[in-house]
PDB file of N, CA and C in Angstrom:
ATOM      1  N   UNK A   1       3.474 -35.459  25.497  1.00  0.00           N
ATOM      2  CA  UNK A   1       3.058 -35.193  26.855  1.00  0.00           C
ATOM      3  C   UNK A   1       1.909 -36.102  27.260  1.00  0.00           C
ATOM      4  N   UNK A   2       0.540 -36.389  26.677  1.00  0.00           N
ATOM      5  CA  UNK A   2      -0.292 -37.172  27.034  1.00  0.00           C
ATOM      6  C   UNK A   2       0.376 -38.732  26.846  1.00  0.00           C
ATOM      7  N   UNK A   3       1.283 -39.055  26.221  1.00  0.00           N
ATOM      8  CA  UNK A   3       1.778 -40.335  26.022  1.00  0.00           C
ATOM      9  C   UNK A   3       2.128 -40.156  27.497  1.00  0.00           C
ATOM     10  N   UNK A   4       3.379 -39.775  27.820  1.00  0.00           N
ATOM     11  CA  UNK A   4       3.689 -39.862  29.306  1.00  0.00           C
ATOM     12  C   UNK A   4       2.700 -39.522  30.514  1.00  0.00           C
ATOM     13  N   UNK A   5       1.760 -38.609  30.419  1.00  0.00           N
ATOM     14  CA  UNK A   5       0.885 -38.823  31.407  1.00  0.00           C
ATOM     15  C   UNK A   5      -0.035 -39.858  31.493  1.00  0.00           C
ATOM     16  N   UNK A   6      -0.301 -40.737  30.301  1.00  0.00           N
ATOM     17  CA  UNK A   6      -1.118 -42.014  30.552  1.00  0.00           C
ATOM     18  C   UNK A   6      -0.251 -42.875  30.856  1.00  0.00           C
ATOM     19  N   UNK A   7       0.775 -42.760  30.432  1.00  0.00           N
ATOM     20  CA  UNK A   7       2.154 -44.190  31.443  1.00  0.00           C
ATOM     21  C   UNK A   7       1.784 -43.767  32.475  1.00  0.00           C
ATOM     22  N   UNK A   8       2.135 -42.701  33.708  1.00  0.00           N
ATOM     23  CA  UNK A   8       2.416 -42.087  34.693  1.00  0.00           C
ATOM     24  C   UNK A   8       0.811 -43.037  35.260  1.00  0.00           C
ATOM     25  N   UNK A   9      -0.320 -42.734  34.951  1.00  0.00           N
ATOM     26  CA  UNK A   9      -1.292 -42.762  35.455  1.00  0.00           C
ATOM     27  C   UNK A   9      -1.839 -44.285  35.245  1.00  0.00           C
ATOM     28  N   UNK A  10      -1.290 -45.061  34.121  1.00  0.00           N
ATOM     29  CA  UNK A  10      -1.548 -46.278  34.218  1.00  0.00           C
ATOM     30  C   UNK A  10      -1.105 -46.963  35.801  1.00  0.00           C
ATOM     31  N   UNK A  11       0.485 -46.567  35.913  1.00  0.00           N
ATOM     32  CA  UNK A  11       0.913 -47.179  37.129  1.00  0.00           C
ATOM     33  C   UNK A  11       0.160 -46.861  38.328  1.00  0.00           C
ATOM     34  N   UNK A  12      -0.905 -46.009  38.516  1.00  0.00           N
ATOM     35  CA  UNK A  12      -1.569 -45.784  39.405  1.00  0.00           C
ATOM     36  C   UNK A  12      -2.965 -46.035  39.852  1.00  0.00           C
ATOM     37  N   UNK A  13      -2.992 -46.320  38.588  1.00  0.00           N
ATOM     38  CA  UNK A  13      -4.902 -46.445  38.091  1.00  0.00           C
ATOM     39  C   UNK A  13      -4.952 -48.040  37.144  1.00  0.00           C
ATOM     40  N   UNK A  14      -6.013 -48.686  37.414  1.00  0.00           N
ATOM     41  CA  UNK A  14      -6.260 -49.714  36.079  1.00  0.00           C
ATOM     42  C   UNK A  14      -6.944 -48.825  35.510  1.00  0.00           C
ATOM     43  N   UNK A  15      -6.734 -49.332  34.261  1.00  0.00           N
ATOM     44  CA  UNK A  15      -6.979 -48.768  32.883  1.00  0.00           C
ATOM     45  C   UNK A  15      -8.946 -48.686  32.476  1.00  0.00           C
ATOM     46  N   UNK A  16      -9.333 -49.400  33.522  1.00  0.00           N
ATOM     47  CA  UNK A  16     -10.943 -49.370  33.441  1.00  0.00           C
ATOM     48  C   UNK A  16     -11.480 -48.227  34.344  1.00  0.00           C
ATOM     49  N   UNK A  17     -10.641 -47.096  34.978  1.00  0.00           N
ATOM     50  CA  UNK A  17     -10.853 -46.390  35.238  1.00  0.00           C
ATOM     51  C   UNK A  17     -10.504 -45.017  34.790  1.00  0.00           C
ATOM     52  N   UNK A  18      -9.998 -45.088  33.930  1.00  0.00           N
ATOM     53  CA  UNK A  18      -8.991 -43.848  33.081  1.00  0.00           C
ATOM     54  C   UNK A  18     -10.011 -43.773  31.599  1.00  0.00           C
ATOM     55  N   UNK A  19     -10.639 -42.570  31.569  1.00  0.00           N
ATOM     56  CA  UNK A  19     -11.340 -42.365  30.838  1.00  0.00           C
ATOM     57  C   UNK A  19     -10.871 -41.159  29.507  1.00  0.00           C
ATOM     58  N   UNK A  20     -10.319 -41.695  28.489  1.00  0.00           N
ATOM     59  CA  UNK A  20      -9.793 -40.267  27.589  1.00  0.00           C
ATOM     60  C   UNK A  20     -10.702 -39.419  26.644  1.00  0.00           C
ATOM     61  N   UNK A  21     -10.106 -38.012  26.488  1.00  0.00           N
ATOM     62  CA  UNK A  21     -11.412 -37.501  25.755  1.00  0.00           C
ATOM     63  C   UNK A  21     -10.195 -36.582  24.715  1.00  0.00           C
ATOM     64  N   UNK A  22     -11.034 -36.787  23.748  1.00  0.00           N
ATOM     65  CA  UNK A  22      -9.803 -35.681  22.687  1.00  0.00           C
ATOM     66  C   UNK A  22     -10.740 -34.788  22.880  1.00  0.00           C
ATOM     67  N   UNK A  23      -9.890 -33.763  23.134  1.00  0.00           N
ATOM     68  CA  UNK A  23     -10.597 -32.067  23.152  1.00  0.00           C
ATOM     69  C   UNK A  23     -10.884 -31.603  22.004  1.00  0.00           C
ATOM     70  N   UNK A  24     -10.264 -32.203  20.902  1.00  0.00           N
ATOM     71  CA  UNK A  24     -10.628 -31.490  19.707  1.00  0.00           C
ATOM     72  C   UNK A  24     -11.829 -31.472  18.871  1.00  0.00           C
ATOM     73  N   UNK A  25     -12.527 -32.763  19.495  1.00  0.00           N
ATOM     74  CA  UNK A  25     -14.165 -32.667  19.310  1.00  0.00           C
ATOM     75  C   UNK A  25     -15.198 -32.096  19.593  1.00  0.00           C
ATOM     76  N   UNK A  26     -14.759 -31.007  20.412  1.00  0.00           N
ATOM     77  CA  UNK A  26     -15.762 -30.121  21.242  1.00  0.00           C
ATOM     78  C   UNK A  26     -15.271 -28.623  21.486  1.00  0.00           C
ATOM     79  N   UNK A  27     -15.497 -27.601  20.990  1.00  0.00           N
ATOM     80  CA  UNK A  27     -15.077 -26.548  20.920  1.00  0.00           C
ATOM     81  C   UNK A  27     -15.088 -25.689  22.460  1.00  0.00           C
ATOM     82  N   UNK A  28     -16.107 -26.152  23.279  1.00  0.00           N
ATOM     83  CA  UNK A  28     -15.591 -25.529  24.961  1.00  0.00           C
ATOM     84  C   UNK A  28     -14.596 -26.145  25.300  1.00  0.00           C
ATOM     85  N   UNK A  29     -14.299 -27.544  25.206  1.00  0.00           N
ATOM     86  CA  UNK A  29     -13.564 -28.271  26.112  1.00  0.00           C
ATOM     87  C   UNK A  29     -12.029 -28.030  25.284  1.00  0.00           C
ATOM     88  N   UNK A  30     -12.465 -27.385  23.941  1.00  0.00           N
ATOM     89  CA  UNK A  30     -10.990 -27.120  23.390  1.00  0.00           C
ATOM     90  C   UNK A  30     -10.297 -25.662  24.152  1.00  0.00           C
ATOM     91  N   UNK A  31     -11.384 -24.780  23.987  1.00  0.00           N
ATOM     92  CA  UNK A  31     -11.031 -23.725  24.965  1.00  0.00           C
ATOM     93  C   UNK A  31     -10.557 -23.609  26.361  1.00  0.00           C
ATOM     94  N   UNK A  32     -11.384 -24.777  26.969  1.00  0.00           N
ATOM     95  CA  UNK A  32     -10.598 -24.841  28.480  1.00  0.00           C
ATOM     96  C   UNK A  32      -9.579 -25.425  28.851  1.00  0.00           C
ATOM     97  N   UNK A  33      -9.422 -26.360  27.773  1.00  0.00           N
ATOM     98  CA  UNK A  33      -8.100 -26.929  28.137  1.00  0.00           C
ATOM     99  C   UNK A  33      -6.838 -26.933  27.285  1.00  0.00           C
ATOM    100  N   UNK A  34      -6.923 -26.486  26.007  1.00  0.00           N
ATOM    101  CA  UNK A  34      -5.881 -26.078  25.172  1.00  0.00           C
ATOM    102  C   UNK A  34      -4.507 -25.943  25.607  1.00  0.00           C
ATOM    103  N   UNK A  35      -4.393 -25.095  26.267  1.00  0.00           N
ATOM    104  CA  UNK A  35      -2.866 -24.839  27.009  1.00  0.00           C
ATOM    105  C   UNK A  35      -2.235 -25.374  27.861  1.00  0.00           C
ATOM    106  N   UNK A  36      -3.088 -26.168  28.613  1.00  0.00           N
ATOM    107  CA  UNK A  36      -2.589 -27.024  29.790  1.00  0.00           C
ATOM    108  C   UNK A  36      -3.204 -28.421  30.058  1.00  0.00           C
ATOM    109  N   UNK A  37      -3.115 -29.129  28.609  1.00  0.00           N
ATOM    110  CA  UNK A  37      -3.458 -30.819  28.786  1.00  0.00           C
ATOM    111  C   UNK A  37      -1.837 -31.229  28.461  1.00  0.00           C
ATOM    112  N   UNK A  38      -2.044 -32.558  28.795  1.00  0.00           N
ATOM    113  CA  UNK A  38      -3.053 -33.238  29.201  1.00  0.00           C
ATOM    114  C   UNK A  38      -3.679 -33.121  31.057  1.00  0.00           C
ATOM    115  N   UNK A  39      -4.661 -32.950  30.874  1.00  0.00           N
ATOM    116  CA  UNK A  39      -4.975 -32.556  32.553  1.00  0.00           C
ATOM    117  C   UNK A  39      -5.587 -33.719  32.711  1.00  0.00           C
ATOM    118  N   UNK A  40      -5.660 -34.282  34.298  1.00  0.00           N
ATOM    119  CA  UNK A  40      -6.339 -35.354  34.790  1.00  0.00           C
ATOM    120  C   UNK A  40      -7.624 -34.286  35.986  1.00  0.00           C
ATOM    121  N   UNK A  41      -8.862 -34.985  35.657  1.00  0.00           N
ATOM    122  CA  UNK A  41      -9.591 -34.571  36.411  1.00  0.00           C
ATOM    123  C   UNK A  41     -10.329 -35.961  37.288  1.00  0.00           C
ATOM    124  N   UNK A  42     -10.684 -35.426  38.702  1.00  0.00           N
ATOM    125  CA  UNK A  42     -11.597 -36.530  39.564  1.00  0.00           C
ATOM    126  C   UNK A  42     -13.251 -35.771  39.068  1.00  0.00           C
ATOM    127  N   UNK A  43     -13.944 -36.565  38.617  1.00  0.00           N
ATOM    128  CA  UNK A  43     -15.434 -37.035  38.358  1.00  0.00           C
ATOM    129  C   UNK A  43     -15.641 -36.149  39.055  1.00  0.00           C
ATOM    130  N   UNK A  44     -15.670 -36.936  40.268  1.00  0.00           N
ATOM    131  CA  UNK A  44     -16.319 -36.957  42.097  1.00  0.00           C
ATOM    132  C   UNK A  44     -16.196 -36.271  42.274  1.00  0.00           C
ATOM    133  N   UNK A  45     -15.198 -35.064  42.568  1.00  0.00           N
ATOM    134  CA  UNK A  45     -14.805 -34.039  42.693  1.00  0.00           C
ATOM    135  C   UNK A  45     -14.627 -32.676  42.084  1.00  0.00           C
ATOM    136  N   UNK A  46     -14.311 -32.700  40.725  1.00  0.00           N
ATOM    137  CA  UNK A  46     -14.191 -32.118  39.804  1.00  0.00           C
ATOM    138  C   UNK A  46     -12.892 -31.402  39.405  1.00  0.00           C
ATOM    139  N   UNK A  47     -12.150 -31.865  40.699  1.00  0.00           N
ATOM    140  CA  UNK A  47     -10.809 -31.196  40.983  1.00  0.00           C
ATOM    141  C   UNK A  47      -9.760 -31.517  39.747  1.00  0.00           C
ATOM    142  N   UNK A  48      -8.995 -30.578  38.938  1.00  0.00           N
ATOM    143  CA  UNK A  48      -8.032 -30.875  37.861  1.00  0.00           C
ATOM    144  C   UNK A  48      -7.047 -30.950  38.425  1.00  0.00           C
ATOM    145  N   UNK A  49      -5.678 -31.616  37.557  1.00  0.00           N
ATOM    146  CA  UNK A  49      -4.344 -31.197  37.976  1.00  0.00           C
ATOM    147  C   UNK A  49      -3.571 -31.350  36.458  1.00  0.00           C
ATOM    148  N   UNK A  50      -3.486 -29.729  35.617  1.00  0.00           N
ATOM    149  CA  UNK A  50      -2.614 -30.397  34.750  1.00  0.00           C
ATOM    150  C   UNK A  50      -1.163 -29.907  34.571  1.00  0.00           C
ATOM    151  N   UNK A  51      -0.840 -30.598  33.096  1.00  0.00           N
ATOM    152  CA  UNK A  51       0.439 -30.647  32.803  1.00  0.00           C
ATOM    153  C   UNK A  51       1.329 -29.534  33.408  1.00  0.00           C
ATOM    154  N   UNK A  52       2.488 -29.410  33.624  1.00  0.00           N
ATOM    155  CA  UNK A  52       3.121 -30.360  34.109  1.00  0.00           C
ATOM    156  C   UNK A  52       2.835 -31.151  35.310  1.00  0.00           C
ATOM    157  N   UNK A  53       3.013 -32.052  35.706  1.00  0.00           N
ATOM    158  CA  UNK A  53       2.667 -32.816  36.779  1.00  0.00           C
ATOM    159  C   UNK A  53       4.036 -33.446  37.076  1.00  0.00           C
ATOM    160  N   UNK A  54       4.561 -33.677  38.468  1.00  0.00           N
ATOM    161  CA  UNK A  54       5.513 -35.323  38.212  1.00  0.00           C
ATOM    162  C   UNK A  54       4.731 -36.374  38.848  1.00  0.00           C
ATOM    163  N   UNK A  55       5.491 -37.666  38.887  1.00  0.00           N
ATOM    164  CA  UNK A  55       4.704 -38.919  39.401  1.00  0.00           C
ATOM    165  C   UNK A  55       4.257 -38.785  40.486  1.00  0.00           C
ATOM    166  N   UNK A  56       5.074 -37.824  41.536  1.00  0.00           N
ATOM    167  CA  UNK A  56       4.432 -37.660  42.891  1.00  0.00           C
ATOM    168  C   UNK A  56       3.356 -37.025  43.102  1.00  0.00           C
ATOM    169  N   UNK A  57       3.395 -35.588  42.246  1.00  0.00           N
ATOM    170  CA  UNK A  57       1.911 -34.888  42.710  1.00  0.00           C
ATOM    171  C   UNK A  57       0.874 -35.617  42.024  1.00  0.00           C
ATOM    172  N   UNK A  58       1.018 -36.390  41.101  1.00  0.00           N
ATOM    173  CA  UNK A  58       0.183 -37.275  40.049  1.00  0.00           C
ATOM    174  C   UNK A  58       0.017 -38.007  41.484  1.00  0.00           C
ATOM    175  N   UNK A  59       0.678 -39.089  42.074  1.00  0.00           N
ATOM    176  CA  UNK A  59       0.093 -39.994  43.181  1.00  0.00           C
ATOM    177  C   UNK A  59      -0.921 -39.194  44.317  1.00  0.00           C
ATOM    178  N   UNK A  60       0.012 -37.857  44.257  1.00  0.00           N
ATOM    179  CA  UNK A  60      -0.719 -37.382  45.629  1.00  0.00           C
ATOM    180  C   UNK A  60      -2.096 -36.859  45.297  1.00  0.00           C
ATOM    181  N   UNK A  61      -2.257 -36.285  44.114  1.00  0.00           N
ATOM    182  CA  UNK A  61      -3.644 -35.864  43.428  1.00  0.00           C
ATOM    183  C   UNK A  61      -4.670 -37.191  43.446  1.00  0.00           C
ATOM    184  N   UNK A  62      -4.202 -38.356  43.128  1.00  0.00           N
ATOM    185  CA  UNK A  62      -5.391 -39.217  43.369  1.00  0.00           C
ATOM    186  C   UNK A  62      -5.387 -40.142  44.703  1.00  0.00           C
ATOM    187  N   UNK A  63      -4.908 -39.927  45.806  1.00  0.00           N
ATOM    188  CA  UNK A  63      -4.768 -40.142  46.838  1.00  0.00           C
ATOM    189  C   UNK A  63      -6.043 -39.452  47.782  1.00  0.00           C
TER     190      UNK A  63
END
């Protein structure tokens, strides 16, 4: 699943903006996101959108 959501998001994003984090290094961030990564979040915003996603709501989320 994260293999295909970083394809998905490459085509949308350069890669100097796509920042990855393994959750498994951090025991909150394992808790919050465990069940539903890979999630993409905006910084700026803080707004998530995860898995499942397709390419469209993936475009329309960083739009």
């Amino acid at each position: 699943m994260c293999e295909e959501a970083l394809a998905m998001l490459i085509q949308l994003l350069p890669e100097a903006e796509i920042e990855l984090i393994d959750i498994v290094d951090d025991e909150e961030t394992m808790t919050t996101y465990q069940y539903r990564i890979p999630v993409i979040k905006k910084i700026e915003t803080g707004h998530e959108l995860g898995w499942p996603f397709s390419q469209q709501q993936l475009q329309e989320f960083i739009a």
